[in-house]
N, C-alpha and C. Protein backbone atom coordinates (compact mmCIF):
# COMPACT_ATOMS: atom_id res chain seq x y z
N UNK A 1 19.06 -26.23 4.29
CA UNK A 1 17.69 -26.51 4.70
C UNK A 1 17.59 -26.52 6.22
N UNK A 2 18.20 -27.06 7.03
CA UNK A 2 18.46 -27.24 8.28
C UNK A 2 18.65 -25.66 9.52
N UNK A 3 19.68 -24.94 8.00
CA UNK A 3 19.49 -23.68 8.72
C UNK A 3 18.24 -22.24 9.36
N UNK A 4 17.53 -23.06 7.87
CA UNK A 4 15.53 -22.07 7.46
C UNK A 4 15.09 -22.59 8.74
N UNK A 5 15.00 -24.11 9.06
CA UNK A 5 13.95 -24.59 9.77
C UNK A 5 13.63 -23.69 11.51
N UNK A 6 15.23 -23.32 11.94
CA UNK A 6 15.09 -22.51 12.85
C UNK A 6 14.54 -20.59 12.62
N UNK A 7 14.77 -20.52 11.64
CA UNK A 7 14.41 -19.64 10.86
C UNK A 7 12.84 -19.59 10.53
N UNK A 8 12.23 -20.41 10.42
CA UNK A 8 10.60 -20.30 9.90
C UNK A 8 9.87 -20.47 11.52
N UNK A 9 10.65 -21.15 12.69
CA UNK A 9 10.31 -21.27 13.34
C UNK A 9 10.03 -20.29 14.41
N UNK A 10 10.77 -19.30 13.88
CA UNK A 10 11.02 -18.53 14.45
C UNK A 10 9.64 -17.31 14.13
N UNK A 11 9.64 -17.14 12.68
CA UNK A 11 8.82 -16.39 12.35
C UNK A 11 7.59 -16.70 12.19
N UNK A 12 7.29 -18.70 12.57
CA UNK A 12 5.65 -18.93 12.98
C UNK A 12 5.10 -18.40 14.63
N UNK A 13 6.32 -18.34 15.51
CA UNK A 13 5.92 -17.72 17.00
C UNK A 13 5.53 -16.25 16.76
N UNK A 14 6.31 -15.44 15.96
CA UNK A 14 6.43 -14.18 15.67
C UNK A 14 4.85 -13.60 15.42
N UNK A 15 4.46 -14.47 14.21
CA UNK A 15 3.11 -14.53 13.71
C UNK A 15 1.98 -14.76 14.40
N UNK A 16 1.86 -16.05 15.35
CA UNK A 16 1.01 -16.21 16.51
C UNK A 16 0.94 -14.91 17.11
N UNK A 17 2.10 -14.67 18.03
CA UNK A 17 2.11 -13.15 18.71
C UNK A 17 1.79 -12.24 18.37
N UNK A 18 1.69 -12.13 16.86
CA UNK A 18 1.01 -10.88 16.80
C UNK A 18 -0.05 -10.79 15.59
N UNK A 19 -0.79 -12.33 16.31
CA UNK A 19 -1.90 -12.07 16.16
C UNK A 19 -3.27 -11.39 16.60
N UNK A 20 -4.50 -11.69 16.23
CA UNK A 20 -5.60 -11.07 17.02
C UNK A 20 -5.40 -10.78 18.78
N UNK A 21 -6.08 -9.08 19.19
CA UNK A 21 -5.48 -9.27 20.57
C UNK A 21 -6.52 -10.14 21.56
N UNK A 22 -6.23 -10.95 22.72
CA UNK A 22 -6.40 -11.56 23.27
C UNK A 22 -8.45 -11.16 23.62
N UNK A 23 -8.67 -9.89 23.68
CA UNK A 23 -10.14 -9.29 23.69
C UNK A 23 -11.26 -9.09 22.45
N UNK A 24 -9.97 -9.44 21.43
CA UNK A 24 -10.68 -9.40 19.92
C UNK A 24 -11.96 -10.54 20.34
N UNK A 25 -13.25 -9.54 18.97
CA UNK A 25 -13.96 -10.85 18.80
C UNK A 25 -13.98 -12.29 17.92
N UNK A 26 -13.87 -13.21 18.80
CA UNK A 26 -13.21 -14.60 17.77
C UNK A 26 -14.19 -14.52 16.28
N UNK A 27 -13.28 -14.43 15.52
CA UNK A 27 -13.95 -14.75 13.90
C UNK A 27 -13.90 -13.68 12.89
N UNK A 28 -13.77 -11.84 13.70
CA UNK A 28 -14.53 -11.05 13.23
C UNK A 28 -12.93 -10.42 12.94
N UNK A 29 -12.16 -9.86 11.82
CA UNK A 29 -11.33 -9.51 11.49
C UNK A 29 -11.84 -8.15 10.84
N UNK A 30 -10.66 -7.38 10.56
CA UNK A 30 -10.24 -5.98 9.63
C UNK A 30 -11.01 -6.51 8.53
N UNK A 31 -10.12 -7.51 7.92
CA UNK A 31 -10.75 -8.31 6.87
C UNK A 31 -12.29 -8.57 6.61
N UNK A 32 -12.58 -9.40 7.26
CA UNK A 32 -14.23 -9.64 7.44
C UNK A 32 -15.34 -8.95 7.80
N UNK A 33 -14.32 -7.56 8.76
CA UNK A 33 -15.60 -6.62 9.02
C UNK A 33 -16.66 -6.72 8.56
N UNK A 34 -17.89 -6.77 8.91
CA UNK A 34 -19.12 -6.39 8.08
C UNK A 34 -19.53 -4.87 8.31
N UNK A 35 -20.39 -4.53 7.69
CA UNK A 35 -20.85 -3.24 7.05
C UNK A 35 -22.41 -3.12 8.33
N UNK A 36 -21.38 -2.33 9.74
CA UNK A 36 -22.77 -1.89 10.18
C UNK A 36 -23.42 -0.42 10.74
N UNK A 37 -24.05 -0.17 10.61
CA UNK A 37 -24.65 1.24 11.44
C UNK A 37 -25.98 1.08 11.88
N UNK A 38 -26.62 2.39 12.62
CA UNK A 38 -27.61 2.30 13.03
C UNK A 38 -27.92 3.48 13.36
N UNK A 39 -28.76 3.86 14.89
CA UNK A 39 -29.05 4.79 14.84
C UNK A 39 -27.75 5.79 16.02
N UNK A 40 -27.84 7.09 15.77
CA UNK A 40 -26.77 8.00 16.56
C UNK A 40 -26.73 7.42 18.50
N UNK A 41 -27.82 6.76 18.87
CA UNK A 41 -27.41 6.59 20.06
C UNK A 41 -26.69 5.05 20.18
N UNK A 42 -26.76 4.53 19.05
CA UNK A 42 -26.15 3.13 18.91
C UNK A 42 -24.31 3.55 18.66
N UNK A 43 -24.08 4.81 18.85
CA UNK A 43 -22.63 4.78 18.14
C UNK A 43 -21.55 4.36 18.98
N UNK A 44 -21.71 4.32 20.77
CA UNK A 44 -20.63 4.09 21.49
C UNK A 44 -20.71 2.27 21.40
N UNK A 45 -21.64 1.79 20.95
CA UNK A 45 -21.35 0.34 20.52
C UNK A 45 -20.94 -0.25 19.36
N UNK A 46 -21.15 0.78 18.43
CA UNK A 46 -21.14 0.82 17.17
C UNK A 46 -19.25 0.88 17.38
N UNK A 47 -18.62 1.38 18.09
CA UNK A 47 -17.41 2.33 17.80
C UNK A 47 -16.87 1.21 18.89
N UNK A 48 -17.38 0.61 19.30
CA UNK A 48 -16.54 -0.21 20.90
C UNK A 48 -16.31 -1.83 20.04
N UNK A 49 -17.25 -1.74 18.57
CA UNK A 49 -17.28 -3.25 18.12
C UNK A 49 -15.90 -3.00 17.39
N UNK A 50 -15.97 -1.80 16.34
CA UNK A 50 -15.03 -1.53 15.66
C UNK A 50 -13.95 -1.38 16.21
N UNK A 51 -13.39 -1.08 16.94
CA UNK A 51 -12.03 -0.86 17.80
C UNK A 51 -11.47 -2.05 18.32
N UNK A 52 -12.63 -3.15 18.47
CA UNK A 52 -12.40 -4.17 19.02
C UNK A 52 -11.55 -5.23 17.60
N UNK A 53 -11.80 -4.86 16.53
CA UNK A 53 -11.69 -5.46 15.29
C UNK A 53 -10.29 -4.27 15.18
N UNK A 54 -10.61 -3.21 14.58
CA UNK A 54 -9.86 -1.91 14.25
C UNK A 54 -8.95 -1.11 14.87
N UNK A 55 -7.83 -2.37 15.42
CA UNK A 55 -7.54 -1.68 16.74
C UNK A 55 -6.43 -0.12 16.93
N UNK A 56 -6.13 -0.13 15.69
CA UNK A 56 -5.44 1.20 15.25
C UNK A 56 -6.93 2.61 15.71
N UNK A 57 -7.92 2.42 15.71
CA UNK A 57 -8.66 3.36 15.89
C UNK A 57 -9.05 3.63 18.00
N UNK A 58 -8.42 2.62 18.49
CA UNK A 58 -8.49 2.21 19.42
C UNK A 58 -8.27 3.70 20.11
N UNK A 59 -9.59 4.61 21.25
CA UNK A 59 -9.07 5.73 21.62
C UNK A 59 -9.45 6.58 21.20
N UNK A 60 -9.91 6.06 19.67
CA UNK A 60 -9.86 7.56 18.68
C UNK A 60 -11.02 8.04 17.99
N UNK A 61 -11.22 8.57 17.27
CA UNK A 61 -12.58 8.89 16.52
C UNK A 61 -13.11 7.74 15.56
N UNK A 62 -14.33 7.27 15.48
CA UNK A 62 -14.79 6.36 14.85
C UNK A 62 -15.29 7.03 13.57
N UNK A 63 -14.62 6.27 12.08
CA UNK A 63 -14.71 7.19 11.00
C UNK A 63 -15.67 6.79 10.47
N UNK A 64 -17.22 7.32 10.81
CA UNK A 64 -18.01 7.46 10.10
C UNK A 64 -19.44 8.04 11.14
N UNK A 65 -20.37 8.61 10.82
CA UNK A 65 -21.38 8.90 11.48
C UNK A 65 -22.75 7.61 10.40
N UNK A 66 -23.80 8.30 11.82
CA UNK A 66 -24.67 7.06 12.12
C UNK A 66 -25.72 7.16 11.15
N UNK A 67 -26.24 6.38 10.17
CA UNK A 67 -27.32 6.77 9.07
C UNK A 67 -28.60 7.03 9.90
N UNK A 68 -29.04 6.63 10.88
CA UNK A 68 -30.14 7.01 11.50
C UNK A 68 -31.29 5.32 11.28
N UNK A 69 -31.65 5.53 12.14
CA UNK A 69 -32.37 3.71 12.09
C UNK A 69 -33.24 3.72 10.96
N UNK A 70 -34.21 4.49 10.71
CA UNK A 70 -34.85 4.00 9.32
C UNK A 70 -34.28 3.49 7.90
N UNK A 71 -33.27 4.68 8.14
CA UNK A 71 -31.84 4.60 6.81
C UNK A 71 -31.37 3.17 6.87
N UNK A 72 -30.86 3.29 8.13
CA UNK A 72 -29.81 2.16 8.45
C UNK A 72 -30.91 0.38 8.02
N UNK A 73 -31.97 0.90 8.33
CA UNK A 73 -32.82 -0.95 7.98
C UNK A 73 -33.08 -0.33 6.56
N UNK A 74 -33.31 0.29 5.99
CA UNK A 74 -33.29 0.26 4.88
C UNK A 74 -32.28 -0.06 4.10
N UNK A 75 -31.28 0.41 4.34
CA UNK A 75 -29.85 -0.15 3.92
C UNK A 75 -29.52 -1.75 4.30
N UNK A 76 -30.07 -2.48 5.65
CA UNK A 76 -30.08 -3.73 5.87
C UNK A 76 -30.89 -4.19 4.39
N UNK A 77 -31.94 -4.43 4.62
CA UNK A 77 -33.22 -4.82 3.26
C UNK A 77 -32.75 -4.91 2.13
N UNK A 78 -31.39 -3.39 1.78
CA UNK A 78 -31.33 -3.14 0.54
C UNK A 78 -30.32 -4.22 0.21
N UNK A 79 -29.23 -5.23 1.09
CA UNK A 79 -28.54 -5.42 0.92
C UNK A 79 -26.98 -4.67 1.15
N UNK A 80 -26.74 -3.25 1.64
CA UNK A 80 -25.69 -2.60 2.03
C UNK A 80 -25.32 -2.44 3.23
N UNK A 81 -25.86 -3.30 4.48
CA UNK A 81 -25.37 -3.40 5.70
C UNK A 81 -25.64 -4.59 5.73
N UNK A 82 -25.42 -5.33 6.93
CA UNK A 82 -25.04 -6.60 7.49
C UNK A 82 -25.26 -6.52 9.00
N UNK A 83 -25.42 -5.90 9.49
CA UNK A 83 -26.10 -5.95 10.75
C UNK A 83 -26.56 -4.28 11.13
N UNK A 84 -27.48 -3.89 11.92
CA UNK A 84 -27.68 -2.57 12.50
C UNK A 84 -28.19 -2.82 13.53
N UNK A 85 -27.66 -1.67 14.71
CA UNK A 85 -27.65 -1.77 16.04
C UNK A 85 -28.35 -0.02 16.13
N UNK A 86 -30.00 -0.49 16.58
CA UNK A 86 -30.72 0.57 16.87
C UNK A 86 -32.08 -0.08 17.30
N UNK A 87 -33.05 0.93 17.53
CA UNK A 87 -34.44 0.17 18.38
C UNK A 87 -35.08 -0.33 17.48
N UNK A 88 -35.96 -1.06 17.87
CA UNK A 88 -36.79 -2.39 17.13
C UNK A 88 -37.48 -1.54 16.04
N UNK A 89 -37.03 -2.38 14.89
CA UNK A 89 -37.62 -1.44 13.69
C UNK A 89 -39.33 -1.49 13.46
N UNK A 90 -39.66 -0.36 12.95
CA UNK A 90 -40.96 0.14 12.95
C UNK A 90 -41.78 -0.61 11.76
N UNK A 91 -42.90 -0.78 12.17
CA UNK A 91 -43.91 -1.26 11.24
C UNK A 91 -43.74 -1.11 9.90
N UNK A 92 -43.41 0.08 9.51
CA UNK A 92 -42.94 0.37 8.02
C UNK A 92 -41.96 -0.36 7.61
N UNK A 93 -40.80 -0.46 8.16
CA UNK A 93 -39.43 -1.67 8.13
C UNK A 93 -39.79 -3.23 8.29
N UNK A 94 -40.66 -3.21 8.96
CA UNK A 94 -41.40 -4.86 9.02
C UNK A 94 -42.29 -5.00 7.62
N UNK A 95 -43.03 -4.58 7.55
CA UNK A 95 -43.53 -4.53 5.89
C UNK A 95 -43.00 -4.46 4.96
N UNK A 96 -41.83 -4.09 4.76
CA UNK A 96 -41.00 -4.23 3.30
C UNK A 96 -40.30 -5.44 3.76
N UNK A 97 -39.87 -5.78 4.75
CA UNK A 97 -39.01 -6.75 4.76
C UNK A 97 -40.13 -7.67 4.47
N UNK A 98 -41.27 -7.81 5.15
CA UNK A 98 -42.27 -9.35 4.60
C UNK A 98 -42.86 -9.18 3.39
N UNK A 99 -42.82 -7.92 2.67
CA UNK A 99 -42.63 -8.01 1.55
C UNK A 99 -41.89 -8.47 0.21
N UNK A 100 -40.64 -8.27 0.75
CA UNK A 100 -39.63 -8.90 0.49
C UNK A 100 -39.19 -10.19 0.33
N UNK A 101 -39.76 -10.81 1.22
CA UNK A 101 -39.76 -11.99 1.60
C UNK A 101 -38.65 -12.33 2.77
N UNK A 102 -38.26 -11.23 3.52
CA UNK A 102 -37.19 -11.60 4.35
C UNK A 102 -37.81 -11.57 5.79
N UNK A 103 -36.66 -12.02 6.33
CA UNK A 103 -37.35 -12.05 7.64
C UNK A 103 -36.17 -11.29 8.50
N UNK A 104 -36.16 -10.54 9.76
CA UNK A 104 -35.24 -9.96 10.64
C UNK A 104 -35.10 -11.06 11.94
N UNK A 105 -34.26 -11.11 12.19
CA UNK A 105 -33.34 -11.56 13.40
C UNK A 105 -33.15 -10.23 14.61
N UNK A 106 -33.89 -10.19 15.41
CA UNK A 106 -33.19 -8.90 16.38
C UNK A 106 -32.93 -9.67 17.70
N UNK A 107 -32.28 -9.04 18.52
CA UNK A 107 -31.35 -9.56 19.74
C UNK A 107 -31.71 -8.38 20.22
N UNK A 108 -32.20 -8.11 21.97
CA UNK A 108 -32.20 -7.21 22.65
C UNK A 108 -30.70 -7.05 22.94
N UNK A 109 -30.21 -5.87 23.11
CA UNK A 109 -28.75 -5.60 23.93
C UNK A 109 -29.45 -5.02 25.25
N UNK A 110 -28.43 -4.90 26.38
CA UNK A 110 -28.51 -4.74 27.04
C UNK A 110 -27.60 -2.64 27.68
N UNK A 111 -28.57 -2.12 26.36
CA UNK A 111 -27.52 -1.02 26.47
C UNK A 111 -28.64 0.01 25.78
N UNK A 112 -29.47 0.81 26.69
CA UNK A 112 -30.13 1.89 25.91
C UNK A 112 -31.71 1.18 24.71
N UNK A 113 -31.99 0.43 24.76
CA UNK A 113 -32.73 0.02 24.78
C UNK A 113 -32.84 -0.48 22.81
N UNK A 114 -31.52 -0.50 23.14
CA UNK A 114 -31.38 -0.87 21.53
C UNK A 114 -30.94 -2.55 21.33
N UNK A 115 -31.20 -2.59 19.48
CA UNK A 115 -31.06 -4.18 19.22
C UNK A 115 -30.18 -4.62 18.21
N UNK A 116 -29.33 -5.55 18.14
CA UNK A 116 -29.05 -6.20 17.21
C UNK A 116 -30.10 -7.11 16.24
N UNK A 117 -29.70 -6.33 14.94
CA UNK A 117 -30.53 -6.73 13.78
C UNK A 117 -29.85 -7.05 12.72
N UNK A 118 -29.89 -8.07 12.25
CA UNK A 118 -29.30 -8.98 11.53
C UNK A 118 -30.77 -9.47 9.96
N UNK A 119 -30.14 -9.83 8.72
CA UNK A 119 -31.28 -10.76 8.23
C UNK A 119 -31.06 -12.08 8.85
N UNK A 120 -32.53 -12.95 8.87
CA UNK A 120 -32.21 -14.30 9.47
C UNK A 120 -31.91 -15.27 8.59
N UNK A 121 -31.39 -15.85 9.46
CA UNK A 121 -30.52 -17.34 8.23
C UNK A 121 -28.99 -17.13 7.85
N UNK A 122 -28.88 -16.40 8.98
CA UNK A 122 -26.89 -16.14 8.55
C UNK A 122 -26.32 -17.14 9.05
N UNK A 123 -25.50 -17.55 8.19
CA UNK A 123 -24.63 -18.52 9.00
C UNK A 123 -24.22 -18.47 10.58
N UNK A 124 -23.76 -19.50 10.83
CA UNK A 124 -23.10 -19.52 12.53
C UNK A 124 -21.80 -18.16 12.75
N UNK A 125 -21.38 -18.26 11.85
CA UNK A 125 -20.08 -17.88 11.64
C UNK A 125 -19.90 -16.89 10.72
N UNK A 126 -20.73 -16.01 10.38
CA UNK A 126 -21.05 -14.78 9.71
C UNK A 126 -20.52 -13.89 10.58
N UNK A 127 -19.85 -12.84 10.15
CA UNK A 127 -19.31 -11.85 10.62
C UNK A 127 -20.38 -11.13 11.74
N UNK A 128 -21.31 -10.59 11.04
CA UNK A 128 -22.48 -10.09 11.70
C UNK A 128 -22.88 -10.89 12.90
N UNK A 129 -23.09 -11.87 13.01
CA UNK A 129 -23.66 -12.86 13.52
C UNK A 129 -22.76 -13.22 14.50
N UNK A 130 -21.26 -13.42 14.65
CA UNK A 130 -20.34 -13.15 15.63
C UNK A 130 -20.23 -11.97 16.83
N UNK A 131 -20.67 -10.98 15.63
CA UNK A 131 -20.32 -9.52 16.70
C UNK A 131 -21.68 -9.69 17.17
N UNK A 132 -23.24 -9.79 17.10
CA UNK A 132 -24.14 -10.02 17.71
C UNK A 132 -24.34 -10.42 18.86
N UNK A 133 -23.61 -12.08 18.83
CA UNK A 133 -23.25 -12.90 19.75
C UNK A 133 -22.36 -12.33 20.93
N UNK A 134 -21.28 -11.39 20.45
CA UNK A 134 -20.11 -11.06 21.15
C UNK A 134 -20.81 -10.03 22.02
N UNK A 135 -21.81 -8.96 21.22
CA UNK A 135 -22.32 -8.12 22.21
C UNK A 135 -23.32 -9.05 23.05
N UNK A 136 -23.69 -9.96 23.02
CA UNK A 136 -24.44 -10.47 23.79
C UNK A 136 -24.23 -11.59 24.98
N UNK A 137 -22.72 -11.44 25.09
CA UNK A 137 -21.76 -12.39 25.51
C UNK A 137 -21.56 -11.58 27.03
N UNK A 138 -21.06 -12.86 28.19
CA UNK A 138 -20.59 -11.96 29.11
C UNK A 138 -19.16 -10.96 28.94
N UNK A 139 -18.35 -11.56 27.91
CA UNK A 139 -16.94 -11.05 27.62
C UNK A 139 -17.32 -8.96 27.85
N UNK A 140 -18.29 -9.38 26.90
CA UNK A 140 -18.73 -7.77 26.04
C UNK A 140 -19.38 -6.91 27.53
N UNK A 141 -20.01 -7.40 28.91
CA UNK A 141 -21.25 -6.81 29.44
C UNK A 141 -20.62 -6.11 29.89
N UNK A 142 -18.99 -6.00 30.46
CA UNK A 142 -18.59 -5.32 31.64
C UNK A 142 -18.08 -3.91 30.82
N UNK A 143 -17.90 -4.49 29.31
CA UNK A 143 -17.56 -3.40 28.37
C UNK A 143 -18.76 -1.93 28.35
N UNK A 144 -19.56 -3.23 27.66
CA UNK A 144 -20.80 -2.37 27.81
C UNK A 144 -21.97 -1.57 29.25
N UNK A 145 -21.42 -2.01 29.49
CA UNK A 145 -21.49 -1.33 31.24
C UNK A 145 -21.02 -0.57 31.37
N UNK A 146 -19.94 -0.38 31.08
CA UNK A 146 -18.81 1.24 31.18
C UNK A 146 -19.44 2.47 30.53
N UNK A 147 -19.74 1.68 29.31
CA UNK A 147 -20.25 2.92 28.08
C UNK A 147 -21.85 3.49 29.20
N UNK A 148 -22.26 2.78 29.57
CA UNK A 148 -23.53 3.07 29.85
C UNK A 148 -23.66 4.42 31.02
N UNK A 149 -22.27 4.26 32.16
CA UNK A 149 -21.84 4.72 33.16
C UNK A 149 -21.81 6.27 33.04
């Protein structure tokens, strides 16, 4: 028994270290990803969140293209996304959602004149609701500043 203990101890530092990297966003894992898109000019944020989570893609092509913002809130509404990052959705997208009975959450970004859109009432700690925050964070501006450049 005596011999493991240096032994487990070893492989709880191991584990710390190679955990999340130090720029990751706190909360938002491979695991937890949520399900987002938006519109085609939303993709260098779209692809800067994922990399940030996905870091094997880090550099590389982001595997998937952009449903286009009407798609993409429609797919929010429908229940098959979890957040979309594109311009303030249109009157038609506001009417099904208060139809619905839901309500939208949007966040200006500071990048092309697009928004984080979320449904409202997500938890603190919702995946979506993290990366929102994160793009809206100073951590994220100097990131997003680059892309803009």
């Amino acid at each position: 028994m005596k011999k493991l203990l240096p032994l487990a101890l070893i492989l709880a530092l191991l584990l710390s270290a190679c955990g999340a990297p130090e720029d990751a966003i706190e909360g938002v894992t491979a695991e937890n990803y949520p399900r987002i898109d938006g519109s085609a000019d939303a993709m260098p944020l779209i692809q800067l969140v994922f990399e940030k989570v996905h870091t094997q893609y880090s550099g590389g092509d982001y595997p998937m293209e952009a449903l286009g913002a009407q798609a993409s809130y429609k797919a929010l509404l429908a229940g098959e996304l979890d957040l979309v990052i594109a311009p303030l959705p249109d009157e038609a997208v506001l009417a099904e959602a208060q139809s619905a009975g839901m309500e939208l959450e949007t966040r200006a970004l500071e990048y092309g004149g697009l928004y984080a859109v979320t449904l409202a009432g997500l938890a603190d700690d919702a995946p979506a609701r993290l990366i929102a925050d994160w793009l809206l964070s100073g951590e994220a501006a100097a990131e997003i500043e680059a892309l803009s450049a």
